[in-house]
Each structure stands twice: as structure tokens, then as C-alpha cells.
C-alpha atoms as a PDB file:
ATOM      1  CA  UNK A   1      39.442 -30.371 -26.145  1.00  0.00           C
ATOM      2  CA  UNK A   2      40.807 -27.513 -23.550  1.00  0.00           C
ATOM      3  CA  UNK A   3      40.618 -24.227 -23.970  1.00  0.00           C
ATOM      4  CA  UNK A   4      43.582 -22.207 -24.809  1.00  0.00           C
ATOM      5  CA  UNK A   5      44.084 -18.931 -22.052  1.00  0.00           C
ATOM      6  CA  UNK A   6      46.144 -17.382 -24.689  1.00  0.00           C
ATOM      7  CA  UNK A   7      43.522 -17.550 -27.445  1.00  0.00           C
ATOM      8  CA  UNK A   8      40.685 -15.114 -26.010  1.00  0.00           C
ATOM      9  CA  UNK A   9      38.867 -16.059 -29.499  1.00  0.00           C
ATOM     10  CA  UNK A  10      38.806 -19.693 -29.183  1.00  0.00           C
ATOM     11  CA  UNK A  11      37.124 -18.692 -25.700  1.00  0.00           C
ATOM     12  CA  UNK A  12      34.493 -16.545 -26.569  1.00  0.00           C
ATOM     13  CA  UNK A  13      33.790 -18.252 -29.768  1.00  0.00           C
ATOM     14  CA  UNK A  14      32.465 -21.875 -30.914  1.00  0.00           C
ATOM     15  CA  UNK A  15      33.774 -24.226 -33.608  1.00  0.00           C
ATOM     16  CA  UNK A  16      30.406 -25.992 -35.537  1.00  0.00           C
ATOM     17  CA  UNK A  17      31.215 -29.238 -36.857  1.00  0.00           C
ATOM     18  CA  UNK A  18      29.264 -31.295 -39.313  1.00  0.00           C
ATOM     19  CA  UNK A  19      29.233 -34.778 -40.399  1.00  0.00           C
ATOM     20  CA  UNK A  20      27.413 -36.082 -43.321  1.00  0.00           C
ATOM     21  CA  UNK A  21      29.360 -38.685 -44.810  1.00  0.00           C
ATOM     22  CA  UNK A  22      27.525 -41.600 -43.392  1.00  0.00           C
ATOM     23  CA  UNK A  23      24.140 -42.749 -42.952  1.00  0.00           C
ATOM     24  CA  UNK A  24      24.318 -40.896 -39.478  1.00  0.00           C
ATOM     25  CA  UNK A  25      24.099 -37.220 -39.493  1.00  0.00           C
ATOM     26  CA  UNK A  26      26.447 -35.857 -36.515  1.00  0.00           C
ATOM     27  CA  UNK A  27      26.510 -32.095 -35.308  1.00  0.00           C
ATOM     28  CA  UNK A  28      28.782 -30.939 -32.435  1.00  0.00           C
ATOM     29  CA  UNK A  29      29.448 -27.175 -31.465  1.00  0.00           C
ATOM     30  CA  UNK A  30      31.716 -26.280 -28.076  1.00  0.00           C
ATOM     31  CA  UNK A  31      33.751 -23.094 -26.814  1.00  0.00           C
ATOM     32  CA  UNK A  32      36.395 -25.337 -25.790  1.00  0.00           C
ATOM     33  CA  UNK A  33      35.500 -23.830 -22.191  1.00  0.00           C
ATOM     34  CA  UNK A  34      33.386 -26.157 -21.239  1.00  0.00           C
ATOM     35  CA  UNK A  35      30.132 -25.302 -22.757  1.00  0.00           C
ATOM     36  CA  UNK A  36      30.186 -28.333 -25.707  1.00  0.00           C
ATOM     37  CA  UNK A  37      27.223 -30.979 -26.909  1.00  0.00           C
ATOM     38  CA  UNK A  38      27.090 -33.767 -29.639  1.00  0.00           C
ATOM     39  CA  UNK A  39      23.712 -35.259 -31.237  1.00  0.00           C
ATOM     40  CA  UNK A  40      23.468 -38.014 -34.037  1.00  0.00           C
ATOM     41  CA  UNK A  41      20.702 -38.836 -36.085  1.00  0.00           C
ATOM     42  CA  UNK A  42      20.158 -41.770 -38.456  1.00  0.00           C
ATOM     43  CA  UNK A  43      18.496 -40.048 -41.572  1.00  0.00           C
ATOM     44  CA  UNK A  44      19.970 -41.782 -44.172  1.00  0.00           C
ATOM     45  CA  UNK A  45      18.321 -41.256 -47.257  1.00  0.00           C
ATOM     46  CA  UNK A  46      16.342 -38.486 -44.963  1.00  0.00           C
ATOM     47  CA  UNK A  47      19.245 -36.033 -45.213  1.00  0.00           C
ATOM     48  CA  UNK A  48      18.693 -34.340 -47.889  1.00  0.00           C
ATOM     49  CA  UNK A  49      15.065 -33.608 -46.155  1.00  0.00           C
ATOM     50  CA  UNK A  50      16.481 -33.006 -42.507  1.00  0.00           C
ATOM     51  CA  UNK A  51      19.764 -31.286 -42.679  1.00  0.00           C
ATOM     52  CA  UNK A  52      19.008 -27.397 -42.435  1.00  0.00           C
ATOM     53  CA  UNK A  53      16.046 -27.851 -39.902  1.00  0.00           C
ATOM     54  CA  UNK A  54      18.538 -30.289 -37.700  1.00  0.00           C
ATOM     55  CA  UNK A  55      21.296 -27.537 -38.013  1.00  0.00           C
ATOM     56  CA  UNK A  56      19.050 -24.630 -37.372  1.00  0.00           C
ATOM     57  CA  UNK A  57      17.416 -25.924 -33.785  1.00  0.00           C
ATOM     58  CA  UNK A  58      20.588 -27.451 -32.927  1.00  0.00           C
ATOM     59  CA  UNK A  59      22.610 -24.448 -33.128  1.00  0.00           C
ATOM     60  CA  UNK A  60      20.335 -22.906 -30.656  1.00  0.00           C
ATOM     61  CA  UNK A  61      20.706 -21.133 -28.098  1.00  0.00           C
ATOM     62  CA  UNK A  62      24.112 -19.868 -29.745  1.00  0.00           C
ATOM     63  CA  UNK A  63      23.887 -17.916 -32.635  1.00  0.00           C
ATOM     64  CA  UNK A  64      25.725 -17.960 -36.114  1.00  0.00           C
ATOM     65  CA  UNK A  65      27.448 -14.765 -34.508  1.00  0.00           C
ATOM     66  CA  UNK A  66      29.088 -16.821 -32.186  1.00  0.00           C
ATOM     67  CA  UNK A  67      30.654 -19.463 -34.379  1.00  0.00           C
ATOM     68  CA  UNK A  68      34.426 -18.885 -35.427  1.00  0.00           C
ATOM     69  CA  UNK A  69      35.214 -21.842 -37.516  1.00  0.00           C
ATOM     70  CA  UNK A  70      33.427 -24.512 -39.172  1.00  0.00           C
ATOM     71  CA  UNK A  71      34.508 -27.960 -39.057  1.00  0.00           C
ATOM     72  CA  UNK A  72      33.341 -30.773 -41.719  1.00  0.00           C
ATOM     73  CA  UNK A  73      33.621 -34.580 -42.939  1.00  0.00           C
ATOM     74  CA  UNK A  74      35.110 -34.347 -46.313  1.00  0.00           C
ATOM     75  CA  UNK A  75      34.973 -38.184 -47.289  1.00  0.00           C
ATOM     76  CA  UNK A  76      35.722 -40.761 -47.563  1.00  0.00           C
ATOM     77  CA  UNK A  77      31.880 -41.784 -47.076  1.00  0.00           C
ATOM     78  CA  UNK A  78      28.906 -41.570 -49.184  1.00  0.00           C
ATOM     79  CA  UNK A  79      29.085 -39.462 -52.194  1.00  0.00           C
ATOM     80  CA  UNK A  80      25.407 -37.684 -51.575  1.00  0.00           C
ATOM     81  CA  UNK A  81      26.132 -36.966 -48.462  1.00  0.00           C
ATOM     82  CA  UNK A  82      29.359 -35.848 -48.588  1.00  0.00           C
ATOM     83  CA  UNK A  83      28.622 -32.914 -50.923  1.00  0.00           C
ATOM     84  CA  UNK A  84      25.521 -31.607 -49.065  1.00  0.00           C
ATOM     85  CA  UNK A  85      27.818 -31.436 -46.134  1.00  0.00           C
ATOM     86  CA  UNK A  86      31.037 -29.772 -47.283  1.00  0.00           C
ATOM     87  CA  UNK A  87      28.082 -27.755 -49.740  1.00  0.00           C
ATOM     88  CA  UNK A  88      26.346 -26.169 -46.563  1.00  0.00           C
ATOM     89  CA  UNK A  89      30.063 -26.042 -44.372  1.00  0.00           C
ATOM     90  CA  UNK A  90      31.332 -24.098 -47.699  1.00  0.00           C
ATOM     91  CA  UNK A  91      28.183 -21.898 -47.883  1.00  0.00           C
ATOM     92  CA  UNK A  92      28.105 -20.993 -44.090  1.00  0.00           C
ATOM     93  CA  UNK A  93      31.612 -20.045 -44.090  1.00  0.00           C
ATOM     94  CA  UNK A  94      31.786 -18.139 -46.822  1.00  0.00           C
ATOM     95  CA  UNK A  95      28.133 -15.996 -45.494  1.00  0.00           C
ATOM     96  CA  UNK A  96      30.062 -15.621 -42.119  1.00  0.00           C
ATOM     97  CA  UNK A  97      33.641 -15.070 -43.338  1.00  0.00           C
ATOM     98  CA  UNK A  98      34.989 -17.852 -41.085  1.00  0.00           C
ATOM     99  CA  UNK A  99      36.859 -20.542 -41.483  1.00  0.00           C
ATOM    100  CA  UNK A 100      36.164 -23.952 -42.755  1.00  0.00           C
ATOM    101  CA  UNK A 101      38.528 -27.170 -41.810  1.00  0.00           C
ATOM    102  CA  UNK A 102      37.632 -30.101 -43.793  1.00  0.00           C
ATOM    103  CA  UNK A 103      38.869 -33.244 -42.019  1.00  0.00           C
ATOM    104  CA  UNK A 104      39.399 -36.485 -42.919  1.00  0.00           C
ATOM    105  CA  UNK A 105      36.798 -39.088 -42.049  1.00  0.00           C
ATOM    106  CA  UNK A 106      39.331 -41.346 -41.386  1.00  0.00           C
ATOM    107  CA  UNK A 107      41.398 -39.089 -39.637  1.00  0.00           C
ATOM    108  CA  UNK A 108      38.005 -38.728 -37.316  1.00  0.00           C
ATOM    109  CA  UNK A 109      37.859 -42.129 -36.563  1.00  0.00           C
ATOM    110  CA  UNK A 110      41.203 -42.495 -36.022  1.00  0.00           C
ATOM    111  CA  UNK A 111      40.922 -39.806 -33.200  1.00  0.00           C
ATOM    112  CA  UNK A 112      38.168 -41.569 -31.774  1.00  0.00           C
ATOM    113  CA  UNK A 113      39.527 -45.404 -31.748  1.00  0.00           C
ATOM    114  CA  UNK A 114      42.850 -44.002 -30.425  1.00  0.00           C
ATOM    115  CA  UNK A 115      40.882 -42.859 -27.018  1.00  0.00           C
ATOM    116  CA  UNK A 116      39.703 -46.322 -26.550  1.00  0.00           C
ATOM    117  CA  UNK A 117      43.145 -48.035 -26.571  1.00  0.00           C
ATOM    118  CA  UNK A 118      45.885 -48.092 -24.026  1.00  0.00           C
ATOM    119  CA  UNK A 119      48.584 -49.019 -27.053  1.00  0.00           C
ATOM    120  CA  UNK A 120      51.036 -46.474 -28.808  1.00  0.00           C
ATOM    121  CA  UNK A 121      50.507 -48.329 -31.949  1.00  0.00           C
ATOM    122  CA  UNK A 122      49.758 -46.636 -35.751  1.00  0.00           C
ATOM    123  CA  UNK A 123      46.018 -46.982 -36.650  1.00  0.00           C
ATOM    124  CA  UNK A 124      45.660 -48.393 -40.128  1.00  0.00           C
ATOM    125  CA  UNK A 125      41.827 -47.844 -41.232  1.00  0.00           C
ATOM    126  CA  UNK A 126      40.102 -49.793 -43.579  1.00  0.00           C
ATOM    127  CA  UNK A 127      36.250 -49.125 -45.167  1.00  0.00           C
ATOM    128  CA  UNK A 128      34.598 -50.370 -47.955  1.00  0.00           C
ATOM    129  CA  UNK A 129      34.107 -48.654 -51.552  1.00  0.00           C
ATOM    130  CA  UNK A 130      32.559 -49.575 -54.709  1.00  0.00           C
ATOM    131  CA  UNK A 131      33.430 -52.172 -57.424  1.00  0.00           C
ATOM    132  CA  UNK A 132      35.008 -54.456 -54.769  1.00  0.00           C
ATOM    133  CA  UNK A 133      37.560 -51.902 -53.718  1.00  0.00           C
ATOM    134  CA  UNK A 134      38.192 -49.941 -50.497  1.00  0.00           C
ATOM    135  CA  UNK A 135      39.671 -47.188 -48.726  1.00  0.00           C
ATOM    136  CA  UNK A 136      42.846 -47.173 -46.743  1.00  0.00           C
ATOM    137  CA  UNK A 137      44.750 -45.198 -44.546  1.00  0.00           C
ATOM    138  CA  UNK A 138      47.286 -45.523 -41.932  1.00  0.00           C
ATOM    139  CA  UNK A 139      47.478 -42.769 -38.961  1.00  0.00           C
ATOM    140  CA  UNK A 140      49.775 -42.206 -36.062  1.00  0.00           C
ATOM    141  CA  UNK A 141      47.576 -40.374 -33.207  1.00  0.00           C
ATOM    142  CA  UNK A 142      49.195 -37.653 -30.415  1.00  0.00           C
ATOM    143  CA  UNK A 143      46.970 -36.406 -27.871  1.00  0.00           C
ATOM    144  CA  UNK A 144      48.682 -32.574 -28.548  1.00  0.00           C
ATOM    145  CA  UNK A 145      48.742 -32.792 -31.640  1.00  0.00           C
ATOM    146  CA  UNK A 146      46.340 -34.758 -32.882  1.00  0.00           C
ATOM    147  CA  UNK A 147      46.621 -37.126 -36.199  1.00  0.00           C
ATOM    148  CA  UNK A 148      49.578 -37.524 -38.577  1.00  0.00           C
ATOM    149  CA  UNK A 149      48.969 -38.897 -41.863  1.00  0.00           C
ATOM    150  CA  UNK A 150      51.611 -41.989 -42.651  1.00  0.00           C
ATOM    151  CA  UNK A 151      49.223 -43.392 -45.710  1.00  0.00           C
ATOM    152  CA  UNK A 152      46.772 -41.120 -47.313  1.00  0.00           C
ATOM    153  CA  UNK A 153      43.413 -41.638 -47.879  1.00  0.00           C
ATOM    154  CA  UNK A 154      43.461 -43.596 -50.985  1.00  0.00           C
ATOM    155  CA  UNK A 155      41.103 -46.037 -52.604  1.00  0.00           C
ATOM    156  CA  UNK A 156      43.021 -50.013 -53.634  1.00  0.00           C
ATOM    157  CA  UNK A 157      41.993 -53.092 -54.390  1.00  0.00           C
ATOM    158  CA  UNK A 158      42.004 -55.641 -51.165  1.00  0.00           C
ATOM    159  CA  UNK A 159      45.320 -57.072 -52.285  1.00  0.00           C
ATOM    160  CA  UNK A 160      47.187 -53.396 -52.466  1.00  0.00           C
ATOM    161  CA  UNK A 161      45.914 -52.578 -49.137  1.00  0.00           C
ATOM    162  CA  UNK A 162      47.352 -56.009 -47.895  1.00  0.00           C
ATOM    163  CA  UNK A 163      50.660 -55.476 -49.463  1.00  0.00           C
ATOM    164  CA  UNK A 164      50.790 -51.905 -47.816  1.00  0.00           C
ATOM    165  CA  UNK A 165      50.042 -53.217 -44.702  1.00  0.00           C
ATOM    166  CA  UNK A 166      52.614 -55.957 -44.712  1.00  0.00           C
ATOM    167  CA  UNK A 167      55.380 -53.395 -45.519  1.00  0.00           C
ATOM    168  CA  UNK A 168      54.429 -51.275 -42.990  1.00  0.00           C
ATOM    169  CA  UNK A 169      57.316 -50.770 -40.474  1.00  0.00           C
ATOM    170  CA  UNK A 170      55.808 -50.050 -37.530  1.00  0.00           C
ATOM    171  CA  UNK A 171      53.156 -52.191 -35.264  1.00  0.00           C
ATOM    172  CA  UNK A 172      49.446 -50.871 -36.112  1.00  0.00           C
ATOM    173  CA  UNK A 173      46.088 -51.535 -35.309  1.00  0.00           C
ATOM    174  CA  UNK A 174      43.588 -52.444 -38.202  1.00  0.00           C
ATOM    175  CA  UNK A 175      40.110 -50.888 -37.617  1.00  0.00           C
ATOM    176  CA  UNK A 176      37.157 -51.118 -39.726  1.00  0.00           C
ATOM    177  CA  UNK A 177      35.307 -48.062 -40.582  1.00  0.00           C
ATOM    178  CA  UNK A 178      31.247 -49.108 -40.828  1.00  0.00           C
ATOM    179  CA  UNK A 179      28.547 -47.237 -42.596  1.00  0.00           C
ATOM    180  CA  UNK A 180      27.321 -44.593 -39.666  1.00  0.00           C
ATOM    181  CA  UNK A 181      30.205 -42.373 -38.629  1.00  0.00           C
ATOM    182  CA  UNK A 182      28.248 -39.729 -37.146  1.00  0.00           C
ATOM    183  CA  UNK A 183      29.465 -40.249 -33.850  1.00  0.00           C
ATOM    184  CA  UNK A 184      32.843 -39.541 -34.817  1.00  0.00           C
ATOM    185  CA  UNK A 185      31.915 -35.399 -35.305  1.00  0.00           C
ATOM    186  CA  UNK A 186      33.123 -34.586 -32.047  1.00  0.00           C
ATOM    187  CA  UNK A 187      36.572 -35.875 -33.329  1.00  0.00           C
ATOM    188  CA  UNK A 188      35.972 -33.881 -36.114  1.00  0.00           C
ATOM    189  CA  UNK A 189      35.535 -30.833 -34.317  1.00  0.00           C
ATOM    190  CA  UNK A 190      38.954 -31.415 -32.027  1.00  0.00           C
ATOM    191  CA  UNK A 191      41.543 -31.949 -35.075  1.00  0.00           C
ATOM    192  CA  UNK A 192      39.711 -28.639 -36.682  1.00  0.00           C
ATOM    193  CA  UNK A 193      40.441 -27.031 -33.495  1.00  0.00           C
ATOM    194  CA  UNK A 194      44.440 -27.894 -33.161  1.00  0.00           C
ATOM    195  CA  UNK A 195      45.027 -26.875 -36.806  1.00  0.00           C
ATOM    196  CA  UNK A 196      42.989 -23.416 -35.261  1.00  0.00           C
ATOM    197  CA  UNK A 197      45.447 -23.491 -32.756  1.00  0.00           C
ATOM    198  CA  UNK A 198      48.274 -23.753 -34.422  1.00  0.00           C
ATOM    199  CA  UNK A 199      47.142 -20.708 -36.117  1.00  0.00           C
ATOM    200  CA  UNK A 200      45.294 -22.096 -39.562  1.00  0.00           C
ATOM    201  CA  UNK A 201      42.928 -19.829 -41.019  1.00  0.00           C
ATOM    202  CA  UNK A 202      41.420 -21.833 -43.968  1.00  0.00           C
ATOM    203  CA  UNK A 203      39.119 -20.158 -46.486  1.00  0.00           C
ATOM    204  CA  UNK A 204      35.928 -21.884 -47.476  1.00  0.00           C
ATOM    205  CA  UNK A 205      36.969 -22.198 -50.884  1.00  0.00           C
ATOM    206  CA  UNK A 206      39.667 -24.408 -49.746  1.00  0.00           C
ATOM    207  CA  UNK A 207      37.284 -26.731 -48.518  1.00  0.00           C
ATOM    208  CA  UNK A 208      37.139 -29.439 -51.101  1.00  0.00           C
ATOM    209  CA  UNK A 209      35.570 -33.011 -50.824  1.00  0.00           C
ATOM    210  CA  UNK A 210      37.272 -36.150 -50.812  1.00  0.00           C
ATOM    211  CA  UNK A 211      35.501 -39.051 -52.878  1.00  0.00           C
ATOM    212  CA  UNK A 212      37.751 -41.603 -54.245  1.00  0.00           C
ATOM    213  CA  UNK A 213      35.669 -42.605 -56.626  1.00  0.00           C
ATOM    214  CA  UNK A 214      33.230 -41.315 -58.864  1.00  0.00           C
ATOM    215  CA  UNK A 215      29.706 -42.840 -58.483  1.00  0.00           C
ATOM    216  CA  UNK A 216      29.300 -44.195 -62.102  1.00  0.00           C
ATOM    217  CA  UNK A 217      31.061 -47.385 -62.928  1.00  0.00           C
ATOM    218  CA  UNK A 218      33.800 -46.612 -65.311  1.00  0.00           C
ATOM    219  CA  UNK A 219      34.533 -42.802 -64.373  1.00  0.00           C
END
């Protein structure tokens, strides 16, 4: 994440970003000038109980003054979770008047595996959801300009997601998203920050959540 010399805003300022879709709870903040730090925490069913005082002492020393976006996990992931996250990114933003980028948790992770591998290859991502089903996606990754969506986040049975895979033209890697994703805020935070770049000013109510799935068999 580098700073950009033409953007004196992205400079002075810091992008918050927020993860809540997991088990993990993940906060980063940077100015994308080299003043940046990441912190998970495994709260689980604690986050309900922990979020706000985590938030509040992490933000520290900066001040909600200094943030100029908000960044957040909008699902796929737990459904609890997922609304107390985009609830208090929505909230925040809208108290601040900044903006709010709701990302993809897939997208995240895609972000993240892509660092670890050497290969140009699409990243197909695959996580489990209720009633046997699961979530798929398929991402191509560019280091300047971050993820492109080739298969949207959509929830399949096992055999769909198979089929889409085998008609897929290009090579891809399969990953398999787990149950703590918190790690994956800082990945978060850097897709928020190129759509800032690129000169996206999102407005909190824009923020929505991404579930898939309602929690209640049959809805």
C-alpha cells in the first residue's frame, strides 16, 4: 500500500478497516505513508461484547478526526457478525461524513493468497455455507489494481461450483476460505484504498452486507 504524492489527503489521513465476518475480529488503520498496524483477536461469540472497546483503544493514538475512509468485510462470513460490522462501519461513516468501502471477503482473501504465490493464475475461492451449500467466487488479482471479479460471490450447491470450475477458461488456483479471516483486514484496507484512488467516494448508505443466505432454513 504506497502512498500517492498527488493525493495530499490520502497522506495526511488514515483509512480504518474492520473485519467481522469470521470468528476473528481484525482491525487495521495506515496513512499509506508508512505509519500502518494490524491486530486480530479470536472473540467469536465474544464480539458482540468486545467490538467497541477493541475499536476504541485500537484507534489510539489517532483520532476519529484523522480517519478519511472506512473500510469493511461485507460477507460472505457469519451472519452475526457481519451485520455488527458493516452496522458500526455504516454508523461511523455516516457520524464522520466519510466514506465507507465494503469489500468482499473473498475479494480479501484473494488479495492476500495472491501475495503468497509466484503464479499469474485466476484465484477461484471456495468456503462453506449452510444446508450443504457453499460460496464461490473466481478472482483475477493485479498488484495496481487490485482484484477483478470473473465469478461473483454467489452461494451453489458443490456440484454447480464444480461445473463452473470445469468451464472455466483460464488456469486458476482453488483456495479454501476457513472460519477466521481476520487476518485478511489488511487486504481489506488496500482494495478500499485503490477504489479511493481511483477517485470513489462511497456514501455509508451504500454500504450494504452480503449474506447469501438467510439464517433460517427455508428463507
Amino acid at each position: 500500500m504506497n502512498s500517492n504524492p498527488q493525493d495530499g489527503t490520502s497522506v495526511k489521513k488514515y483509512g480504518l478497516a474492520l473485519h467481522t465476518a469470521s470468528r476473528e475480529l481484525g482491525l487495521a488503520i495506515t496513512n499509506f505513508a508508512g505509519d500502518s498496524r494490524c491486530q486480530t483477536w479470536n472473540l467469536d461469540r465474544d464480539l458482540a461484547t468486545h467490538l467497541h472497546q477493541y475499536l476504541v483503544e485500537f484507534i489510539g493514538p489517532q483520532t476519529w478526526a484523522d480517519l478519511a475512509f472506512i473500510a469493511v468485510a461485507k460477507g460472505p462470513g457469519g451472519f452475526t457478525g457481519t451485520r455488527m460490522g458493516m452496522v458500526t462501519a455504516r454508523t461511523l461513516a455516516q457520524q464522520l461524513d466519510i466514506p465507507v468501502f465494503a469489500i468482499s471477503t473473498l475479494a480479501a482473501v484473494a488479495c492476500s493468497s495472491s501475495k503468497k504465490s509466484i503464479s499469474n493464475q485466476d484465484i477461484a475461492l471456495q468456503m462453506p455455507a449452510q444446508r450443504g451449500q457453499l460460496f464461490g467466487a473466481v478472482y483475477s488479482v493485479n498488484s495496481n489494481s487490485g482484484v477483478t471479479e470473473l465469478f461473483t460471490d454467489t452461494v451453489m450447491t458443490p456440484e454447480s461450483w464444480q461445473e463452473k470450475l470445469d468451464n472455466l477458461e483460464n488456469s486458476y488456483q482453488v483456495i479454501e476460505v476457513g472460519s477466521e479471516l481476520g487476518w485478511s483486514v489488511s487486504s481489506v484496507l488496500e482494495l478500499a484504498y485503490l477504489e479511493w484512488q481511483m477517485g470513489s467516494r462511497p456514501d455509508w448508505s451504500d454500504a450494504l452486507p452480503f449474506y447469501g443466505q438467510h439464517p433460517v432454513k427455508g428463507h
